[in-house]
C-alpha atoms as a PDB file:
ATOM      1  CA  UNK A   1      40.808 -21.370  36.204  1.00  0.00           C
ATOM      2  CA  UNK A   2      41.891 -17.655  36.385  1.00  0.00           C
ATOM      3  CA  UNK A   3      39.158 -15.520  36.110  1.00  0.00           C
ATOM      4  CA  UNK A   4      39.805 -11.282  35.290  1.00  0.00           C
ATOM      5  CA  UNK A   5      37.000  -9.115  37.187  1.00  0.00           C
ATOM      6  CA  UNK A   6      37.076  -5.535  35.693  1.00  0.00           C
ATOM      7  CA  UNK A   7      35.025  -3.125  37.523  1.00  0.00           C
ATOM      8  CA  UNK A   8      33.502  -0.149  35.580  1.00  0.00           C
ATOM      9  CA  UNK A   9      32.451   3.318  36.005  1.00  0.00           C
ATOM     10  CA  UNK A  10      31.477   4.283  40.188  1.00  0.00           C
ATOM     11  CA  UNK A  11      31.843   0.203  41.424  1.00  0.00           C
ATOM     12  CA  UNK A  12      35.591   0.325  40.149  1.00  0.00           C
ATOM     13  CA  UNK A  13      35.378   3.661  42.178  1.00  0.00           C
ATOM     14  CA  UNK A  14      33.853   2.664  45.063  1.00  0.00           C
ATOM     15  CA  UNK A  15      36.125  -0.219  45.554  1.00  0.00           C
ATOM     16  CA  UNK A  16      38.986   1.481  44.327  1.00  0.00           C
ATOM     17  CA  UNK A  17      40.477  -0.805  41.278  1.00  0.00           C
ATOM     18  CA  UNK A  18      39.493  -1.241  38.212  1.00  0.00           C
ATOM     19  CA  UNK A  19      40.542  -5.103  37.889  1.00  0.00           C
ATOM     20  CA  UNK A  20      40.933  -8.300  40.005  1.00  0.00           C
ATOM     21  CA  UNK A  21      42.385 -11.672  39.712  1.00  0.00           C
ATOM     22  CA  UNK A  22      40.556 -14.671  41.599  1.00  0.00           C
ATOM     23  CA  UNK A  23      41.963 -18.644  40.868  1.00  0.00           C
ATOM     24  CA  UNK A  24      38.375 -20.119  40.627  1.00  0.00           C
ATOM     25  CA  UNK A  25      37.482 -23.953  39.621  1.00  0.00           C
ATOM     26  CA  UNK A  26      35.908 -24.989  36.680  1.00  0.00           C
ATOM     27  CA  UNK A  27      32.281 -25.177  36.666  1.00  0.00           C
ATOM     28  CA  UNK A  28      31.646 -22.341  39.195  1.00  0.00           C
ATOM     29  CA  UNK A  29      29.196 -19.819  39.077  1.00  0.00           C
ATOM     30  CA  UNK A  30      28.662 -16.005  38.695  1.00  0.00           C
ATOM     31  CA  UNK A  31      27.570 -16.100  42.316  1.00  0.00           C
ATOM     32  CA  UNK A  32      30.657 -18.096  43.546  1.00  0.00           C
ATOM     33  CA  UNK A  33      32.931 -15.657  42.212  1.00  0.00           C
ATOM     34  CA  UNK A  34      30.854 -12.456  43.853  1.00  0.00           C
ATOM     35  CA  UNK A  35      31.012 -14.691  47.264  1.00  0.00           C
ATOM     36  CA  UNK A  36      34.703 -15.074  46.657  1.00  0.00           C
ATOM     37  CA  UNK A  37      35.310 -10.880  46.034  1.00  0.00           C
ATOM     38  CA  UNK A  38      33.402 -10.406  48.624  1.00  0.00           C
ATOM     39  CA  UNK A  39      35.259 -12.519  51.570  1.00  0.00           C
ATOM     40  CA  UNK A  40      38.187 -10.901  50.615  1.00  0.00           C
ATOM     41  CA  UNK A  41      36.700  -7.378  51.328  1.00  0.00           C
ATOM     42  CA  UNK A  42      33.507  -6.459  53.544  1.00  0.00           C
ATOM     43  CA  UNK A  43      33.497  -3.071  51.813  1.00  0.00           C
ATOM     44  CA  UNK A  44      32.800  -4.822  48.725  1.00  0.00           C
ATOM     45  CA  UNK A  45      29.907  -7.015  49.781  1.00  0.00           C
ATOM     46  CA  UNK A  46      27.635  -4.212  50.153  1.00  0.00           C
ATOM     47  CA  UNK A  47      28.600  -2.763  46.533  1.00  0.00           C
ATOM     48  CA  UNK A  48      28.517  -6.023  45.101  1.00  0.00           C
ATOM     49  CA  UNK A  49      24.898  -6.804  46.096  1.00  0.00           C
ATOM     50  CA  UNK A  50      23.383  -4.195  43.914  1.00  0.00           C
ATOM     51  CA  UNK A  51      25.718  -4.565  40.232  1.00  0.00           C
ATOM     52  CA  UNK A  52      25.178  -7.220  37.409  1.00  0.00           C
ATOM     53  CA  UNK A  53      27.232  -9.492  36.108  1.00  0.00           C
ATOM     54  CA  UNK A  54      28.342  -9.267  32.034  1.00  0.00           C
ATOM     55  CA  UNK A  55      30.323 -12.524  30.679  1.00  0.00           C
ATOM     56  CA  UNK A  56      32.144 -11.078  27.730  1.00  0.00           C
ATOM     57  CA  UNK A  57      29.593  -8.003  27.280  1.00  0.00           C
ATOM     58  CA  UNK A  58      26.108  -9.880  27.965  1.00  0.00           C
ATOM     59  CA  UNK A  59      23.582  -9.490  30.935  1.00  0.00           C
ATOM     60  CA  UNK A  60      24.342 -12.934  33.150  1.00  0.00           C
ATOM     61  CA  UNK A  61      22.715 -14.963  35.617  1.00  0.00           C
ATOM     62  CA  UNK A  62      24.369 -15.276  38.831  1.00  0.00           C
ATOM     63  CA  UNK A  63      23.256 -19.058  38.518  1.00  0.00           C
ATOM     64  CA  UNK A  64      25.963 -19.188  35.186  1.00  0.00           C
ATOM     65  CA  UNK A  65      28.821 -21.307  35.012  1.00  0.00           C
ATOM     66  CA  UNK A  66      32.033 -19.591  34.432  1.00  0.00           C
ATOM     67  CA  UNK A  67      33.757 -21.774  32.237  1.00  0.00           C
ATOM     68  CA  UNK A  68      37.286 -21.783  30.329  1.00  0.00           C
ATOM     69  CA  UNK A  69      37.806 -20.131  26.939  1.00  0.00           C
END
């Protein structure tokens, strides 16, 4: 599944973009996708570690499933 990231405020500052594209597969979680951002850029592991996660405006669990809408 394609998944959009959009960064807000000072994270989409810090790691300079304001969206991201990642091909993820079904059934994977909040905390696969942050592990996938984050091999792609060791800047962004550090600034990852400390933001939350929203699915379509609400609070998430890292432990969520992302799935297909």
């Amino acid at each position: 599944m394609n998944v959009t990231v959009r960064y807000h405020g000072i994270i989409g500052d810090m790691l300079r973009r304001k969206t991201q594209q990642l091909e993820l597969r079904d059934g994977e979680t909040i905390a696969d996708l942050l592990t996938a951002i984050a091999s792609a850029d060791d800047g962004a592991q550090m600034i990852l570690k400390q933001t939350r996660a929203f699915i379509d405006g609400k609070q998430a669990d890292c432990a969520a499933a992302l799935i297909c809408r």
